[in-house]
PDB file of N, CA and C in Angstrom:
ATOM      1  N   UNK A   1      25.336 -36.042  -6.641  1.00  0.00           N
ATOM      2  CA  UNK A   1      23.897 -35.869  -6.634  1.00  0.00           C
ATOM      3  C   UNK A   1      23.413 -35.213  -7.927  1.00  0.00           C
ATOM      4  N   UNK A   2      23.942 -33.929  -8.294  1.00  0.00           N
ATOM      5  CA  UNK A   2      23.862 -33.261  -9.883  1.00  0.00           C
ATOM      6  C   UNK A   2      23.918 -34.333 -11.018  1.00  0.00           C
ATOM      7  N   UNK A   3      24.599 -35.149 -10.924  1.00  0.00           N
ATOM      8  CA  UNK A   3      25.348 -36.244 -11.953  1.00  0.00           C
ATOM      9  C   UNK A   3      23.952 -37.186 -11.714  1.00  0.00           C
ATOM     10  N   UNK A   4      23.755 -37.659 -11.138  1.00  0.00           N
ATOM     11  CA  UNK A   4      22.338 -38.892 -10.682  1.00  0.00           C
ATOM     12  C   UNK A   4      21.290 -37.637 -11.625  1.00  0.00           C
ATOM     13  N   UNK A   5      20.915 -36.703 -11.106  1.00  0.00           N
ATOM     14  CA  UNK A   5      19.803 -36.014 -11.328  1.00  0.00           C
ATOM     15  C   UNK A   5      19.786 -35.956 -12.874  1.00  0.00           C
ATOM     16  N   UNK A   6      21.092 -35.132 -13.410  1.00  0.00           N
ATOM     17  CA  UNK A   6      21.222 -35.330 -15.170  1.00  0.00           C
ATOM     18  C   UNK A   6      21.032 -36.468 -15.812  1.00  0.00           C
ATOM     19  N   UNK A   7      21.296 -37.541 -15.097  1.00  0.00           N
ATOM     20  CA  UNK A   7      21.313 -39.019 -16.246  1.00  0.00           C
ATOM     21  C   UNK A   7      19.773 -39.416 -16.198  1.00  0.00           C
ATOM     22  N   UNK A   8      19.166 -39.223 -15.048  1.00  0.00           N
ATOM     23  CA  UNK A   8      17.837 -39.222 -14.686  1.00  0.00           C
ATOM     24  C   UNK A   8      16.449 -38.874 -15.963  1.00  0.00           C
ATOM     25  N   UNK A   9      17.405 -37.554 -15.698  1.00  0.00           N
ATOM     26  CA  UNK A   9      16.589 -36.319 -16.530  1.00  0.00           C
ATOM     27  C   UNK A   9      17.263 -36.428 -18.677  1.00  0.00           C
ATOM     28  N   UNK A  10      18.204 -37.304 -18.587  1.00  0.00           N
ATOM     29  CA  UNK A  10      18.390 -37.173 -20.031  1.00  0.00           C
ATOM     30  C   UNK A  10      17.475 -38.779 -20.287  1.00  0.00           C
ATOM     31  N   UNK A  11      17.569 -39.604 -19.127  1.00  0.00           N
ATOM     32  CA  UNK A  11      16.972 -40.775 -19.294  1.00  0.00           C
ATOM     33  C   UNK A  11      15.169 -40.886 -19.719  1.00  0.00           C
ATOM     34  N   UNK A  12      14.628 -39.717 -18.828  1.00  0.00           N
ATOM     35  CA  UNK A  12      13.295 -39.981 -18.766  1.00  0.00           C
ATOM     36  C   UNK A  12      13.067 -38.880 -20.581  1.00  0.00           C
ATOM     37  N   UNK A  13      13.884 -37.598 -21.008  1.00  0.00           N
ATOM     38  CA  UNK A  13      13.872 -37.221 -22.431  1.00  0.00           C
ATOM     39  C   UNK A  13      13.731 -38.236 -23.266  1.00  0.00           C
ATOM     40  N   UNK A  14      14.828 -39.186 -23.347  1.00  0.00           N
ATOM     41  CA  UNK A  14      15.037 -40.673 -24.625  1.00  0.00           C
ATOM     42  C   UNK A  14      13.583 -41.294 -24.371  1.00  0.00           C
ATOM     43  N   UNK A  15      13.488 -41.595 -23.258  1.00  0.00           N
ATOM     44  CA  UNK A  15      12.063 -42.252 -22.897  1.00  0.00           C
ATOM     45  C   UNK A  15      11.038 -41.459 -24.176  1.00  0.00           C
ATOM     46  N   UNK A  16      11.191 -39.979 -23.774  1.00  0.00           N
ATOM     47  CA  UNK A  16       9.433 -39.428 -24.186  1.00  0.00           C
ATOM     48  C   UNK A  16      10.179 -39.470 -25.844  1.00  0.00           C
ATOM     49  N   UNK A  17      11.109 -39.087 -26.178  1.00  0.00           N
ATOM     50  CA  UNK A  17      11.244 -38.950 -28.102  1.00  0.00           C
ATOM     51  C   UNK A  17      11.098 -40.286 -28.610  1.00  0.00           C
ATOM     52  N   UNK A  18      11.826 -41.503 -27.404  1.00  0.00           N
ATOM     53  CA  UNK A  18      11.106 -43.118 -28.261  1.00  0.00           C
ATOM     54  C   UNK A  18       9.694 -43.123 -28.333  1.00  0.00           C
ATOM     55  N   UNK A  19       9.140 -42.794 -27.562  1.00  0.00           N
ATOM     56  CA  UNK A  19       7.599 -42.720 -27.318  1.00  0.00           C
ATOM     57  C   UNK A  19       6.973 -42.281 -28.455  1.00  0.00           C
ATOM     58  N   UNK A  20       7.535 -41.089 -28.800  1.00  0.00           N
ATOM     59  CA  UNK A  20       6.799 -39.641 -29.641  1.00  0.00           C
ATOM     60  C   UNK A  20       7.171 -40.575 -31.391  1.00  0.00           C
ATOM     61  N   UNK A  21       8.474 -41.265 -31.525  1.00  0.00           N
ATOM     62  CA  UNK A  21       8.936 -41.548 -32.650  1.00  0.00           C
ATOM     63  C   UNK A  21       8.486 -42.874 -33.170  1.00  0.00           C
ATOM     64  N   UNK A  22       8.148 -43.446 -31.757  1.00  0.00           N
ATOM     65  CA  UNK A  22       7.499 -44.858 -32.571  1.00  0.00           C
ATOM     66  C   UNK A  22       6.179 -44.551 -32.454  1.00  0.00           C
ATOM     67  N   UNK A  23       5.305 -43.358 -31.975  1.00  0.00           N
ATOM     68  CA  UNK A  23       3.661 -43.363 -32.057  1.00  0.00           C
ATOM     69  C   UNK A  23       3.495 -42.610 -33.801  1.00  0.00           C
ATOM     70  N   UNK A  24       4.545 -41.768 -33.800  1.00  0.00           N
ATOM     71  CA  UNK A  24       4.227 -41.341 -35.154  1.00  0.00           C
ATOM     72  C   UNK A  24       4.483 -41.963 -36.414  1.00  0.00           C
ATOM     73  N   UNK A  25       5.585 -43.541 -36.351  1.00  0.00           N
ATOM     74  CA  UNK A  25       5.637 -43.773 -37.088  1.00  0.00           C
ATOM     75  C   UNK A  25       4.365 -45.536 -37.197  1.00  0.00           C
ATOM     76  N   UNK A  26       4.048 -45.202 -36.211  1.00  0.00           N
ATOM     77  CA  UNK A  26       2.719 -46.404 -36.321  1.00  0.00           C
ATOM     78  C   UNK A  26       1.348 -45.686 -36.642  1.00  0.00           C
ATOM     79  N   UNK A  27       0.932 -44.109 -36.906  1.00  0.00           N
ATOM     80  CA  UNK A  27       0.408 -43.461 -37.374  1.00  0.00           C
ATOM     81  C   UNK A  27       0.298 -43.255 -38.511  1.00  0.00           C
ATOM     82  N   UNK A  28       2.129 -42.975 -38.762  1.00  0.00           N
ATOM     83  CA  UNK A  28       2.158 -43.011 -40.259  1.00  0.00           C
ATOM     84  C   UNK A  28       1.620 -44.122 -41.315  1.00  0.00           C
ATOM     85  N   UNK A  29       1.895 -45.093 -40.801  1.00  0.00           N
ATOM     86  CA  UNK A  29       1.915 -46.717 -41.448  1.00  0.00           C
ATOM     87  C   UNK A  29       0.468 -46.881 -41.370  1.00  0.00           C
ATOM     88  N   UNK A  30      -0.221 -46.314 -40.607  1.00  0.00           N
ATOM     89  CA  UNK A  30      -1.926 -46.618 -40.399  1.00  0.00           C
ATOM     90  C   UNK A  30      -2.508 -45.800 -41.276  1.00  0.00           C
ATOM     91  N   UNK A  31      -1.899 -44.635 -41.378  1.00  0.00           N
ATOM     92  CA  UNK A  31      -2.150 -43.605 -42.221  1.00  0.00           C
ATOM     93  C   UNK A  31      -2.391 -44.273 -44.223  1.00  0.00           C
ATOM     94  N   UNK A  32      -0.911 -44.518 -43.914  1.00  0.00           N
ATOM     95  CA  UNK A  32      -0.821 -45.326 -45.407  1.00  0.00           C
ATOM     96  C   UNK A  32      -1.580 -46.632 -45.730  1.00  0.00           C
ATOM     97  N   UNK A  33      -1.388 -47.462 -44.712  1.00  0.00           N
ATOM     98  CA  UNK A  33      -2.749 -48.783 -44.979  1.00  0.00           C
ATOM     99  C   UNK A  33      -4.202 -48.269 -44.858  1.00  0.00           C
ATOM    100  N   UNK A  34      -4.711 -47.490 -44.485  1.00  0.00           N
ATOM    101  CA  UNK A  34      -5.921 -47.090 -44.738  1.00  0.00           C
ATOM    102  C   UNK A  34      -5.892 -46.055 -46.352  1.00  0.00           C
ATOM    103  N   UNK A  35      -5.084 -45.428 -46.548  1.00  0.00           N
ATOM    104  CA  UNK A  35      -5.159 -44.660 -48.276  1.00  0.00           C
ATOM    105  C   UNK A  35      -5.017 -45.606 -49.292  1.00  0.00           C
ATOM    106  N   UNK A  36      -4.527 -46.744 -48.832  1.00  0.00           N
ATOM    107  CA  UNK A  36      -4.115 -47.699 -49.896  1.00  0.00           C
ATOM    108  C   UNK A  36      -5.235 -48.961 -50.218  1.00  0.00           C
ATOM    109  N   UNK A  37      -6.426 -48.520 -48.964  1.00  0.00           N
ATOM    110  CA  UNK A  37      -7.190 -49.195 -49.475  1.00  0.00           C
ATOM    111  C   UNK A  37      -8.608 -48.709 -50.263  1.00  0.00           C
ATOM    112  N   UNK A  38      -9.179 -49.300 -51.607  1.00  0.00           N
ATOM    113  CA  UNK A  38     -10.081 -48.322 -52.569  1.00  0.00           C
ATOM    114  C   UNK A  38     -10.854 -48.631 -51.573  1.00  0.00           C
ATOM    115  N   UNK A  39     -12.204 -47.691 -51.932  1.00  0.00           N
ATOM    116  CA  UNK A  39     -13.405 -47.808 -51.629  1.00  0.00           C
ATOM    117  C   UNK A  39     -13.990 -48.601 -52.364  1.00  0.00           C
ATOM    118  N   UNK A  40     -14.572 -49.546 -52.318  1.00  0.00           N
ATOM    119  CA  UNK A  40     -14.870 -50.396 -53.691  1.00  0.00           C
ATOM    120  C   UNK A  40     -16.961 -50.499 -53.530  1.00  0.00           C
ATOM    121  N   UNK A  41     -17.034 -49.962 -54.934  1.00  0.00           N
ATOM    122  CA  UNK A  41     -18.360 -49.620 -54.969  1.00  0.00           C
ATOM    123  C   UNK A  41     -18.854 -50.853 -55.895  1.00  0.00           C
ATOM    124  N   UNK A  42     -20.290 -51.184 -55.136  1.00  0.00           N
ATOM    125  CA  UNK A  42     -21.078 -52.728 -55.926  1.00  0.00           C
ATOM    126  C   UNK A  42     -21.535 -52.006 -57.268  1.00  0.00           C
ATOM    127  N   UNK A  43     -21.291 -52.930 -58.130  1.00  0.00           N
ATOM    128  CA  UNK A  43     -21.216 -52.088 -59.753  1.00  0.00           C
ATOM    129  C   UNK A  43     -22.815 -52.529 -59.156  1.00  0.00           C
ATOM    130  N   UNK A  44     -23.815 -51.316 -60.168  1.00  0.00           N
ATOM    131  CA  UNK A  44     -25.114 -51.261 -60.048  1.00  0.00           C
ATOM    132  C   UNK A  44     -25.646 -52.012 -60.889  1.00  0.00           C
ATOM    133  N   UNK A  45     -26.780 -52.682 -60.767  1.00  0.00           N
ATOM    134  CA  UNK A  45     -27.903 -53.518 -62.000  1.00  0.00           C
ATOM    135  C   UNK A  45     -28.442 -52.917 -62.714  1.00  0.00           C
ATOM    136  N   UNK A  46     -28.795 -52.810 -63.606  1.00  0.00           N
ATOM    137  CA  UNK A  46     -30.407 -52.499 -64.200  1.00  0.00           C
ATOM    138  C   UNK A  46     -31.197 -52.669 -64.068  1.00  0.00           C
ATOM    139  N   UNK A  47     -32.205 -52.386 -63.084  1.00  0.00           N
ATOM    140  CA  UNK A  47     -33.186 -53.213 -62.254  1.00  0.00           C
ATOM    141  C   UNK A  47     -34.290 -53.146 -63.512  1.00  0.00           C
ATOM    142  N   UNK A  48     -34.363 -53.072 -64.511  1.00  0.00           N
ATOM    143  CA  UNK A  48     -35.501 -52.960 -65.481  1.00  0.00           C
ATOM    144  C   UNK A  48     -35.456 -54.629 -65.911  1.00  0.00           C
ATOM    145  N   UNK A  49     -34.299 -54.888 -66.227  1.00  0.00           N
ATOM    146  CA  UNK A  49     -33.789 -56.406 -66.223  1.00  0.00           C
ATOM    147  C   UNK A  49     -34.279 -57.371 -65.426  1.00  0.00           C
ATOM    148  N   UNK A  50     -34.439 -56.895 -63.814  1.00  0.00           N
ATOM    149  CA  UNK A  50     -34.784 -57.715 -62.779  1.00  0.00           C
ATOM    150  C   UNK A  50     -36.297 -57.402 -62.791  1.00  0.00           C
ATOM    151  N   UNK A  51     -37.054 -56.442 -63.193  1.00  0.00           N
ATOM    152  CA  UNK A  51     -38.345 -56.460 -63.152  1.00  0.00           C
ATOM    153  C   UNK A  51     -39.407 -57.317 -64.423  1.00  0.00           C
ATOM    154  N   UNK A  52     -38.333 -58.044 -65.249  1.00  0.00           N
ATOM    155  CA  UNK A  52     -39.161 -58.350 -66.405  1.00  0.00           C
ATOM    156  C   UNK A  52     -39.633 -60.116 -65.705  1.00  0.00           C
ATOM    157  N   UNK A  53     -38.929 -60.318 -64.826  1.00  0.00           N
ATOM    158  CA  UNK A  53     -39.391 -61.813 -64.279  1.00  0.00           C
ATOM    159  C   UNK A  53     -40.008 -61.939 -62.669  1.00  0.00           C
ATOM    160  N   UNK A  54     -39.929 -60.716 -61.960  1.00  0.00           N
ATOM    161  CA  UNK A  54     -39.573 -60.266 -61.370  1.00  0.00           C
ATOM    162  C   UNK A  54     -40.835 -59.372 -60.886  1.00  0.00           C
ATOM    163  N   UNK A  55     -42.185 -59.591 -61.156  1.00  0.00           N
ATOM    164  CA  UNK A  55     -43.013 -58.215 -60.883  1.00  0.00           C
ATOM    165  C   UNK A  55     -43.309 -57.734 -59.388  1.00  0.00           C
ATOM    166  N   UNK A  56     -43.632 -58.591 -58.137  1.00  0.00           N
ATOM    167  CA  UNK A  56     -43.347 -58.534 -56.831  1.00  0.00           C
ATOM    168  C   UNK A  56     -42.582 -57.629 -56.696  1.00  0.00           C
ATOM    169  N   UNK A  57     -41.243 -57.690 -56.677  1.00  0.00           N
ATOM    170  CA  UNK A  57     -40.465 -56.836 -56.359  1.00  0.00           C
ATOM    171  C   UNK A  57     -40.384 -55.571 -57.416  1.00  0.00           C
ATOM    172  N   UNK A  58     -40.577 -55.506 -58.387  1.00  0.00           N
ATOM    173  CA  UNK A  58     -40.808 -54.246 -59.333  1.00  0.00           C
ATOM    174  C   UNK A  58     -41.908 -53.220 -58.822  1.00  0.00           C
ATOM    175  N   UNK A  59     -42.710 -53.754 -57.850  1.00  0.00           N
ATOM    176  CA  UNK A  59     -44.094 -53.229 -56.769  1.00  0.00           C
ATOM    177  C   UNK A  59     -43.619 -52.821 -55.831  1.00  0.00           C
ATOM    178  N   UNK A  60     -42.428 -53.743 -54.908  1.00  0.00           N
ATOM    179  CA  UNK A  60     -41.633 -52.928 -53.807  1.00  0.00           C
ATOM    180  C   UNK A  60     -41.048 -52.052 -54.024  1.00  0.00           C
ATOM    181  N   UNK A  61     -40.357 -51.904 -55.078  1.00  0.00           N
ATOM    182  CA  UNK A  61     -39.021 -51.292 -55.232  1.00  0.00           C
ATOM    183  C   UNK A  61     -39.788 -49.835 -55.758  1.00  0.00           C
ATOM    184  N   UNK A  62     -40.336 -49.506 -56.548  1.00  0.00           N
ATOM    185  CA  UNK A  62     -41.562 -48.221 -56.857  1.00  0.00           C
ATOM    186  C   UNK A  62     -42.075 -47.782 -56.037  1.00  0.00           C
ATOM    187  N   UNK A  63     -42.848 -48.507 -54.902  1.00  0.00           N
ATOM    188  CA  UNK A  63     -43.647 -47.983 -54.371  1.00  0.00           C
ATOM    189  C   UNK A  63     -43.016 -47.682 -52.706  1.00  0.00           C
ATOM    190  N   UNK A  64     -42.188 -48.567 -52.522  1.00  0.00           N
ATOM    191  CA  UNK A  64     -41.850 -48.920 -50.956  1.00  0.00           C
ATOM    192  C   UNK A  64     -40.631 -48.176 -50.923  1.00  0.00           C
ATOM    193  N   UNK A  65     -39.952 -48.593 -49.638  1.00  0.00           N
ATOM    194  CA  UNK A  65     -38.821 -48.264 -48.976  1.00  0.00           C
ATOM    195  C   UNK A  65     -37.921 -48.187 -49.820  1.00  0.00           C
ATOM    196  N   UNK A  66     -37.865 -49.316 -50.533  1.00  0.00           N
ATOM    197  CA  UNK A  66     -36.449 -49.504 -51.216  1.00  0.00           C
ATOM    198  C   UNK A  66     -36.269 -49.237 -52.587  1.00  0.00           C
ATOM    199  N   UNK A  67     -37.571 -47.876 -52.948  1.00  0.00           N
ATOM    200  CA  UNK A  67     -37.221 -47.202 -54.211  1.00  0.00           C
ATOM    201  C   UNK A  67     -35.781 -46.578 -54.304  1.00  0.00           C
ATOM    202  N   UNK A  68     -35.394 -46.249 -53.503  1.00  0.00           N
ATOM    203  CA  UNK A  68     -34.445 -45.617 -53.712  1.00  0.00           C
ATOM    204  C   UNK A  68     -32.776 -46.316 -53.781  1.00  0.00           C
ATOM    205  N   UNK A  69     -32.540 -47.712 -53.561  1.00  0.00           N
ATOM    206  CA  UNK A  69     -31.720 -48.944 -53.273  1.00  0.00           C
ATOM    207  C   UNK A  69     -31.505 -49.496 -54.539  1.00  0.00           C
ATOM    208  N   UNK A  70     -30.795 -49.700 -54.897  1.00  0.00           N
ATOM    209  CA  UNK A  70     -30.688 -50.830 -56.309  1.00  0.00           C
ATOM    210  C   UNK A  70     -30.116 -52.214 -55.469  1.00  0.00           C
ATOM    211  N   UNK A  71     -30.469 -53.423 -56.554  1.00  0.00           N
ATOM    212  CA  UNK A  71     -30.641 -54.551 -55.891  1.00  0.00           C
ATOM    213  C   UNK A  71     -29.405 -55.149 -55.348  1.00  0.00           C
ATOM    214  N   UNK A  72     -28.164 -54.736 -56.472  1.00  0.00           N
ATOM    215  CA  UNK A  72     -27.190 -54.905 -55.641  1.00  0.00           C
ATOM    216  C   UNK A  72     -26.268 -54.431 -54.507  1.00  0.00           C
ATOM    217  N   UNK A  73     -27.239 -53.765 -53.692  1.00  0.00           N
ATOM    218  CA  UNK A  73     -26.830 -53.322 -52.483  1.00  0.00           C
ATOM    219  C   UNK A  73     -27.195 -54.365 -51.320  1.00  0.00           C
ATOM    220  N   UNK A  74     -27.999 -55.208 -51.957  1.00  0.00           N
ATOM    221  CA  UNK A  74     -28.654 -56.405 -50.816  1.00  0.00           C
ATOM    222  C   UNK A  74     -27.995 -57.633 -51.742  1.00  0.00           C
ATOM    223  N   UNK A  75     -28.068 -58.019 -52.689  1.00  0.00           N
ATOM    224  CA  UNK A  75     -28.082 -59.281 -53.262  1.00  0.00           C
ATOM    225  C   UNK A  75     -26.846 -59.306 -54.579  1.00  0.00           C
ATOM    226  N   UNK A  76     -25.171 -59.234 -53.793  1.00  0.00           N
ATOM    227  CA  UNK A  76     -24.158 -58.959 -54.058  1.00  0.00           C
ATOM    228  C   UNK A  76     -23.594 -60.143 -54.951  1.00  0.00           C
ATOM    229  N   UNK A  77     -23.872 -61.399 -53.809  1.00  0.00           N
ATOM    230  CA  UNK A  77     -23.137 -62.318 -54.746  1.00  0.00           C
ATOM    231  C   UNK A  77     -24.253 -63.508 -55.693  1.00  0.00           C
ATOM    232  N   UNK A  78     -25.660 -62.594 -56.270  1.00  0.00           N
ATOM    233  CA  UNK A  78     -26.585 -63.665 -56.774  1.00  0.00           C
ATOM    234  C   UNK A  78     -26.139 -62.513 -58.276  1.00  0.00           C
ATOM    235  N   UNK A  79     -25.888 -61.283 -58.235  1.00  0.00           N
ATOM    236  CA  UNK A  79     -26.549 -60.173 -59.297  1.00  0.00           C
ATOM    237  C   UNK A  79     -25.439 -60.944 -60.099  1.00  0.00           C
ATOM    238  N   UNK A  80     -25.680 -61.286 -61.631  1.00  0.00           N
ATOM    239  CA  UNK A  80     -25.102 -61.551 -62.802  1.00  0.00           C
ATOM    240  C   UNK A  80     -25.363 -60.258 -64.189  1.00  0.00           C
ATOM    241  N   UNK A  81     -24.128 -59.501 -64.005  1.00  0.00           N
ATOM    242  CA  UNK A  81     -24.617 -58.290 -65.250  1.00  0.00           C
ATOM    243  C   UNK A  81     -24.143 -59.124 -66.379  1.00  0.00           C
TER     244      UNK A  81
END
């Protein structure tokens, strides 16, 4: 009965350290694929450029909401620097 109870009890230990050893090393690995990826920032315009053809929006962009926005935060894959 002692002998059943020990193999039991060393059985359900292996259980919790596989547990503990493969959560930390799928942590780890998540850990590292998220550091390894940049933050990648939209290179900014010169919106003085975009206002010379452009006066409509040279009126929004001053006066409205989206003074504070440069254009390539909306219009990523048209902006040509």
């Amino acid at each position: 009965m002692k002998k059943n109870f020990y193999i039991i009890l060393l059985a359900v230990v292996a259980l919790f350290v596989t547990i503990i050893v493969y959560y930390s090393a799928v942590n780890a690995q998540y850990e590292s694929s998220a550091a390894k990826k940049p933050v990648q920032k939209e290179k900014e315009v010169k919106v003085e450029s975009c206002y010379n053809c452009h006066g409509q929006i040279k009126e929004l962009h001053t006066t409205g909401k989206h003074a504070k926005i440069n254009c390539s935060n909306c219009h990523k894959d048209l902006i040509t620097t």
